[in-house]
Protein backbone atom coordinates (compact mmCIF):
# COMPACT_ATOMS: atom_id res chain seq x y z
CA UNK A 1 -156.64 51.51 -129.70
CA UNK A 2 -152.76 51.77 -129.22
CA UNK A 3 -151.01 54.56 -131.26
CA UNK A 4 -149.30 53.22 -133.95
CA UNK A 5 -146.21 55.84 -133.66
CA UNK A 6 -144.74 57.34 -130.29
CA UNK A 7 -143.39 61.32 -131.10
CA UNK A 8 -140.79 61.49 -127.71
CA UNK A 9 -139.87 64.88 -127.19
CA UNK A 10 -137.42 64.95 -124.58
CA UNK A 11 -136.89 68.72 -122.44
CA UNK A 12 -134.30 70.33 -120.59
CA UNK A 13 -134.88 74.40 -120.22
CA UNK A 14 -136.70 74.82 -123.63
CA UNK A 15 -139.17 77.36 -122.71
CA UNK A 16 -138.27 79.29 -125.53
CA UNK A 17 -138.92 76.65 -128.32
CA UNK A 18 -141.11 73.71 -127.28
CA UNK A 19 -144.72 75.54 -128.21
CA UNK A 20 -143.84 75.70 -131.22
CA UNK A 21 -142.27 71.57 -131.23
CA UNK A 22 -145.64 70.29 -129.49
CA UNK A 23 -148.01 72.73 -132.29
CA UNK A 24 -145.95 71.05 -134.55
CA UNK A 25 -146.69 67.41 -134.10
CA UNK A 26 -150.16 68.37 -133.01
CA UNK A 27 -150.83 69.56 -136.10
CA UNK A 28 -149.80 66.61 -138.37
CA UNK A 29 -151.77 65.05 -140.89
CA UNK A 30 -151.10 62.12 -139.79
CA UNK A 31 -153.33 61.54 -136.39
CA UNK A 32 -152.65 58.52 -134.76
CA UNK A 33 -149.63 58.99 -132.52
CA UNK A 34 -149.21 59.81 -128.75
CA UNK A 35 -146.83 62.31 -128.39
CA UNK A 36 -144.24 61.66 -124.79
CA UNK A 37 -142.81 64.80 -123.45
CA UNK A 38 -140.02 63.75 -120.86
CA UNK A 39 -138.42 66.54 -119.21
CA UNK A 40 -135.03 66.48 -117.72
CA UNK A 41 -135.45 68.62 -114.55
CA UNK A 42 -135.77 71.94 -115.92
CA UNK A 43 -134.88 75.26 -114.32
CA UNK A 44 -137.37 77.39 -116.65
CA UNK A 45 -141.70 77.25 -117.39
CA UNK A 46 -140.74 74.18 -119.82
CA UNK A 47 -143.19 71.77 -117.94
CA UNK A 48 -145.72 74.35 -117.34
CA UNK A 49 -146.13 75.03 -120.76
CA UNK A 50 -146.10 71.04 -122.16
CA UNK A 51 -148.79 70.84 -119.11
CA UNK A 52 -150.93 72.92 -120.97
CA UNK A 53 -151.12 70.98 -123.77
CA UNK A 54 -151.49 67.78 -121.64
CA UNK A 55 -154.54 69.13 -120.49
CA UNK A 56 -156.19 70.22 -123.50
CA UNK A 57 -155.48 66.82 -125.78
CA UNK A 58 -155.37 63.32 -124.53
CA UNK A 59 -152.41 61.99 -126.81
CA UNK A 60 -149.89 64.24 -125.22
CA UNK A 61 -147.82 62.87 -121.79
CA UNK A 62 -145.96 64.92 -119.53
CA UNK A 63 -143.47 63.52 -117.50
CA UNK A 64 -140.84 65.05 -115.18
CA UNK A 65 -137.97 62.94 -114.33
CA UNK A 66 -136.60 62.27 -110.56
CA UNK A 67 -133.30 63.74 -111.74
CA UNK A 68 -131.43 64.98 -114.09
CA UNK A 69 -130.62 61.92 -116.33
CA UNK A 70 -128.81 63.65 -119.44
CA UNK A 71 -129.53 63.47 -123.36
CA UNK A 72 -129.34 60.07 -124.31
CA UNK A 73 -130.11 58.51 -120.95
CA UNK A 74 -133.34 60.61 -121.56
CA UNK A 75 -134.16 59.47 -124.74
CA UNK A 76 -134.28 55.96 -123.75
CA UNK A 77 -136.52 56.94 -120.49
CA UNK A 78 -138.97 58.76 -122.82
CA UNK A 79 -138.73 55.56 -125.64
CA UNK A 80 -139.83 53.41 -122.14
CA UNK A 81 -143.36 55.12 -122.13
CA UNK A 82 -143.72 54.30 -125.81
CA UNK A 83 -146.85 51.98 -126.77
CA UNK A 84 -146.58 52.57 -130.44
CA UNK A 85 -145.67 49.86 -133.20
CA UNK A 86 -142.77 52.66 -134.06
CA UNK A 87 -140.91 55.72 -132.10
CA UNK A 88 -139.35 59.14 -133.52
CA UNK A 89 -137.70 61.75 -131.99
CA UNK A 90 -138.47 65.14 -131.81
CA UNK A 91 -136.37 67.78 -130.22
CA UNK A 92 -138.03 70.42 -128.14
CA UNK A 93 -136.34 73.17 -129.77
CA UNK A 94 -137.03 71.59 -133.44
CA UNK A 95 -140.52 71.09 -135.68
CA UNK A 96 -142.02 68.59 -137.86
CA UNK A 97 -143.51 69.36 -141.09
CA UNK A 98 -147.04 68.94 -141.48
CA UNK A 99 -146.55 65.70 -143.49
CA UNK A 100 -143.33 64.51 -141.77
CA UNK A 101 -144.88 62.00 -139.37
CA UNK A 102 -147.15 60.64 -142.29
CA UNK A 103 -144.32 60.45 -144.42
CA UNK A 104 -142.34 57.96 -141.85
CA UNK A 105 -144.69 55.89 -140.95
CA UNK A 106 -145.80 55.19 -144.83
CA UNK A 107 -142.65 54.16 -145.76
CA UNK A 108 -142.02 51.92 -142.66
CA UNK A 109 -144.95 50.06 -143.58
CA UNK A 110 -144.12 49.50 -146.90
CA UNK A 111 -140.83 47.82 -145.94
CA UNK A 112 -141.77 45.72 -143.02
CA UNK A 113 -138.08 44.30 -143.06
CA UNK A 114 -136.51 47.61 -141.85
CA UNK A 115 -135.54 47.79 -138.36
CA UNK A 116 -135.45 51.39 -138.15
CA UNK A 117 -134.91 53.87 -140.90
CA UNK A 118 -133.08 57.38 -141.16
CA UNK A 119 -134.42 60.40 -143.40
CA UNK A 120 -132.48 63.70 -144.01
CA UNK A 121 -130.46 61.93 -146.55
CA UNK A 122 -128.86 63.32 -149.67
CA UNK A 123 -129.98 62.59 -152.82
CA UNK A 124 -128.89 59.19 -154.49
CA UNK A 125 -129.24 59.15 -158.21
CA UNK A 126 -128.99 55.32 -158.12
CA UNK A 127 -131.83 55.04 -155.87
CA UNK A 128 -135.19 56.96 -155.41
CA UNK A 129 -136.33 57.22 -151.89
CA UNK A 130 -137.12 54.76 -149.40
CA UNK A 131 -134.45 52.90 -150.62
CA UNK A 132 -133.35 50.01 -148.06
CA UNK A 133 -129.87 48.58 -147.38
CA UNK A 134 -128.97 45.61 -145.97
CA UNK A 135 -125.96 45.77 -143.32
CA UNK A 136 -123.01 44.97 -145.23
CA UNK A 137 -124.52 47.42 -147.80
CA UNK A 138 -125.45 50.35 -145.02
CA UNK A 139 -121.77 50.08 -143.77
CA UNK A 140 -120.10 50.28 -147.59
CA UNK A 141 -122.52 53.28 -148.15
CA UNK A 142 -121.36 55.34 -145.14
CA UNK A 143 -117.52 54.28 -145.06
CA UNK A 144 -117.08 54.23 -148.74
CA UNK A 145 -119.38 56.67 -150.83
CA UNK A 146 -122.06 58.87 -148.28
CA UNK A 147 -121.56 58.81 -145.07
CA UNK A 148 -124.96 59.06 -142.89
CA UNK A 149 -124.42 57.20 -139.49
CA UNK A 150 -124.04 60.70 -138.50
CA UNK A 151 -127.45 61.73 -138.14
CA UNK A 152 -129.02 62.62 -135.04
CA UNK A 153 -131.77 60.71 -133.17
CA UNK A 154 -134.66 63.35 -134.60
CA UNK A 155 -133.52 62.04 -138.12
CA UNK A 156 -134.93 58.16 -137.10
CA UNK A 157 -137.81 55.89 -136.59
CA UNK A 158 -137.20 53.05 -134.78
CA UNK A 159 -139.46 50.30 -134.45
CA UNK A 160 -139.98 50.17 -130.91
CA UNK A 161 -139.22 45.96 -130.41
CA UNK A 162 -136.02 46.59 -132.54
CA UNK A 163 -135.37 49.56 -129.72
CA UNK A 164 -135.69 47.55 -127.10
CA UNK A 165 -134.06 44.40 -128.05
CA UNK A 166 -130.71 46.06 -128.34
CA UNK A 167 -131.15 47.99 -125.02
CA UNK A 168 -131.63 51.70 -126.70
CA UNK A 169 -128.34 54.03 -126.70
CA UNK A 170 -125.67 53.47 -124.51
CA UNK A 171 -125.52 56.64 -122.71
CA UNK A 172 -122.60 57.87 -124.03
CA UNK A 173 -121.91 61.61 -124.17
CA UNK A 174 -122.26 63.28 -127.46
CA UNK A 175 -121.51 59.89 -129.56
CA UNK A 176 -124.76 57.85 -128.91
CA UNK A 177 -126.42 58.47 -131.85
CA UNK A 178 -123.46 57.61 -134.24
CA UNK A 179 -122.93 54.40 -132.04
CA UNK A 180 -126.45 53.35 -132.15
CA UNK A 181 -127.11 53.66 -135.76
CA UNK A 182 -123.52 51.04 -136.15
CA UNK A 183 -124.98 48.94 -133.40
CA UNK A 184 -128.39 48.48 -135.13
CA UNK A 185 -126.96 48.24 -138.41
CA UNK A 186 -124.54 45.37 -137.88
CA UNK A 187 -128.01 42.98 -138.04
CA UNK A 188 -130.50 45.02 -139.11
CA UNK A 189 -132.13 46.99 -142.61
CA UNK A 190 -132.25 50.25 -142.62
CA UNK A 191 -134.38 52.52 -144.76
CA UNK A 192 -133.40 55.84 -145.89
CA UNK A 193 -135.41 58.47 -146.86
CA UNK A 194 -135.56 61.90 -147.94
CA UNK A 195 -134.89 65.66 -146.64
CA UNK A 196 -138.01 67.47 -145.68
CA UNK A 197 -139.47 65.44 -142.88
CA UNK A 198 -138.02 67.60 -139.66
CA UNK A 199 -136.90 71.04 -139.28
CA UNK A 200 -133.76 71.12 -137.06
CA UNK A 201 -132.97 74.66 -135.30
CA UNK A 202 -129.51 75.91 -134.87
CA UNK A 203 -128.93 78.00 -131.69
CA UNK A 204 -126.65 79.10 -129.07
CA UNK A 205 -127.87 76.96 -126.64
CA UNK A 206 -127.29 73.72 -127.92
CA UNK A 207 -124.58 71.43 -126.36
CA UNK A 208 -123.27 70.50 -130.07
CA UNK A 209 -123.39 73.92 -131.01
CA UNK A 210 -121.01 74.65 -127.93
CA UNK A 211 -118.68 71.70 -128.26
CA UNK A 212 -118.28 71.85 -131.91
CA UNK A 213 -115.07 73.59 -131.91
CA UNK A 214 -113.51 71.26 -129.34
CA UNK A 215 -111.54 68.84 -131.44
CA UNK A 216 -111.88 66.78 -128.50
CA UNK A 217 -114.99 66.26 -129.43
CA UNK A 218 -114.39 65.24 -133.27
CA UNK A 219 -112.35 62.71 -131.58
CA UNK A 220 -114.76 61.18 -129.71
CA UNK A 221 -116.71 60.29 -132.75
CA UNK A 222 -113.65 57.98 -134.82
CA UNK A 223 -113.22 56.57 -131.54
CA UNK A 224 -116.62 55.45 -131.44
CA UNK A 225 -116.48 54.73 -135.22
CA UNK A 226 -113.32 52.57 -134.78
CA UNK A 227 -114.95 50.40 -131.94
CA UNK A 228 -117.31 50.00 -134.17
CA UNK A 229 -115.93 48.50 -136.80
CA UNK A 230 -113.53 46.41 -134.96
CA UNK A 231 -116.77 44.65 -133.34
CA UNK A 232 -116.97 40.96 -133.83
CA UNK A 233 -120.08 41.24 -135.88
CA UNK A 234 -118.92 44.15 -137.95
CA UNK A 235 -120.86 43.34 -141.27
CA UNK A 236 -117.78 44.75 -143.97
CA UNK A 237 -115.74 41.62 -145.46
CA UNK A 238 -112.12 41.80 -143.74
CA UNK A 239 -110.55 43.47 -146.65
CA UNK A 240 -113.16 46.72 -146.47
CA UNK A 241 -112.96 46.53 -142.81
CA UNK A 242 -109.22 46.87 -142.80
CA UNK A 243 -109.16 49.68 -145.44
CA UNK A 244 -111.85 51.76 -142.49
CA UNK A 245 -109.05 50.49 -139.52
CA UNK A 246 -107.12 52.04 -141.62
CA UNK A 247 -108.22 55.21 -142.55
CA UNK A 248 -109.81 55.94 -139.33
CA UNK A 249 -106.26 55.03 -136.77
CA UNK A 250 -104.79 57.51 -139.47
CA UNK A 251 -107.33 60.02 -138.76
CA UNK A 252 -106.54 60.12 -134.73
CA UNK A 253 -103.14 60.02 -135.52
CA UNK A 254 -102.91 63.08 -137.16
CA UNK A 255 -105.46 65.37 -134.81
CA UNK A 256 -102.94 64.11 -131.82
CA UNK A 257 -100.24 65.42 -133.82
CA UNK A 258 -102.18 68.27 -134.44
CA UNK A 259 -103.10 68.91 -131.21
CA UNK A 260 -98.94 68.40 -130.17
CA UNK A 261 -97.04 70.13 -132.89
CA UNK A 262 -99.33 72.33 -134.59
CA UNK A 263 -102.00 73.55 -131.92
CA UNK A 264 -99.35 73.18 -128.90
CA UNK A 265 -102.32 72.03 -126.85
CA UNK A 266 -101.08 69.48 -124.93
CA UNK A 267 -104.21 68.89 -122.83
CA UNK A 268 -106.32 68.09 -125.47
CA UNK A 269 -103.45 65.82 -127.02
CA UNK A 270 -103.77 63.87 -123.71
CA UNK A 271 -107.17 63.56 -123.79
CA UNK A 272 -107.17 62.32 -127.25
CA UNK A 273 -104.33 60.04 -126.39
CA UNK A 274 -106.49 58.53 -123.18
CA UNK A 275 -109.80 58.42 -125.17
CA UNK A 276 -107.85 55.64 -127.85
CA UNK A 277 -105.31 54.08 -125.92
CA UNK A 278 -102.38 55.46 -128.95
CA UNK A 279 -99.31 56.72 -127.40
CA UNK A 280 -97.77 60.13 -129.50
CA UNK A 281 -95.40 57.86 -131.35
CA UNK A 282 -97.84 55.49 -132.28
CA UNK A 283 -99.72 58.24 -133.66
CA UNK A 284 -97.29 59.24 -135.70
CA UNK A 285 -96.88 55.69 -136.76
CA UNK A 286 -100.67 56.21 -137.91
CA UNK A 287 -99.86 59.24 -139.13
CA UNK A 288 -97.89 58.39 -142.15
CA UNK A 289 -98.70 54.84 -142.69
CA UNK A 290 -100.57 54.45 -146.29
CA UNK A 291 -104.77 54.01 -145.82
CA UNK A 292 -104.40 50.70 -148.04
């Protein structure tokens, strides 16, 4: 019998943490999954220590990739070993909770018309959770009242044919996530559910950690935001999606001119100014044109 869920737990030099991650999902209440450990070419005893788990229980797969492919690239490798109905993320340096995977899968099942759904989200007092939203209604809930296209890949479930019809993340660096949670949302539902299903660590080591004083980087993410919404198939009604053109051009206009006149970083203004195309005057254009 297939699994009905896939845990992929993608690795790069996580000797220190990914025990714990693999005891974690081994020691669910919920039972059938199959849990995918790809690892990215690590340097450290990562694989040797997934191995030993791979040997000991049949629903855990290790597998070591050629070379080094990167985050997101990755996470669509691991999602290609999937044979489950549905696939979640977990990180190798993160845990679910004993009820987490349970949890996901229940409410998937009771809303068979969600593509994927996203938990780690803030209490609505509208809505108890799962609550589902259609597109129009995901994109008006995270541009105009709670944002939550933000969350990172251990926060969804996917089902797996809605993952593969739309080709899994792009690749990008840093920005896939955000990007991927648009792209599915332009067509299909998506559920949200509550805090308390994964445990995300905060550490050193972590690539977000490191970049998350680079403005750059902050950047990146209302550039990917803005392609978003200028897609053909955006679901907002032209007025809505003009007030988010809007708001987000002013956004990049100011950090350029932050970067310029207030940080005198020039570099980084020329990044910014290469990553969306504005010139510095057009930023300042964007700047101090009104959000309406």
């Amino acid at each position: 019998m297939e699994p009905l869920i896939s845990i992929l737990m993608t690795s790069y030099n996580r000797e220190k943490y990914i025990a714990e991650a693999i005891e974690s999902v081994l020691d669910s209440d919920y039972r059938n999954f199959e849990l995918i450990i790809v690892d990215d070419r690590s340097k450290d005893s990562t694989v040797e220590i997934a191995k030993k788990y791979e040997a000991v229980d049949s629903r855990v797969k290790v597998y070591i990739n050629e070379t080094n492919l990167g985050d997101y690239p990755n996470r669509n490798k691991a999602a290609s070993y999937a044979k489950g109905k549905y696939i979640k993320y977990i990180d190798a340096d993160d845990a679910v909770y004993p009820w987490g995977i349970e949890a996901v899968v229940s409410y998937m099942e009771q809303f068979p018309e969600a593509g994927y759904g996203l938990d780690s989200i803030e209490q609505d007092p509208s809505h108890k959770f799962p609550f589902l939203l259609s597109p129009e209604e995901a994109y008006e809930r995270n541009y105009f009242s709670s944002p939550f296209f933000n969350k990172a890949p251990t926060s969804c479930i996917i089902r797996k044919e809605v993952f593969d019809r739309y080709g899994g993340f792009s690749g990008k660096w840093m920005v896939g996530d955000v990007e991927m949670w648009h792209k599915l949302s332009r067509k299909e539902n998506v559920l949200l559910m509550p805090h308390g299903i994964v445990w995300s660590r905060i550490h050193d080591e972590q690539e977000s950690r490191q970049t998350r004083s680079n403005s750059v980087v902050a950047f990146r993410y209302t550039v990917t935001q803005l392609e978003c919404i200028n897609s053909n198939d955006c679901p907002l009604p032209a007025e809505k999606k003009q007030i988010v053109i809007n708001k987000l051009n002013r956004s990049l206009g100011r950090s350029i001119f932050r970067s310029v006149i207030l940080e005198r970083n020039l570099q980084a203004a020329k990044e910014k100014m290469q990553l969306s195309g504005l010139s510095f005057f057009k930023a300042l254009f964007y700047c101090f044109k009104s959000n309406g």
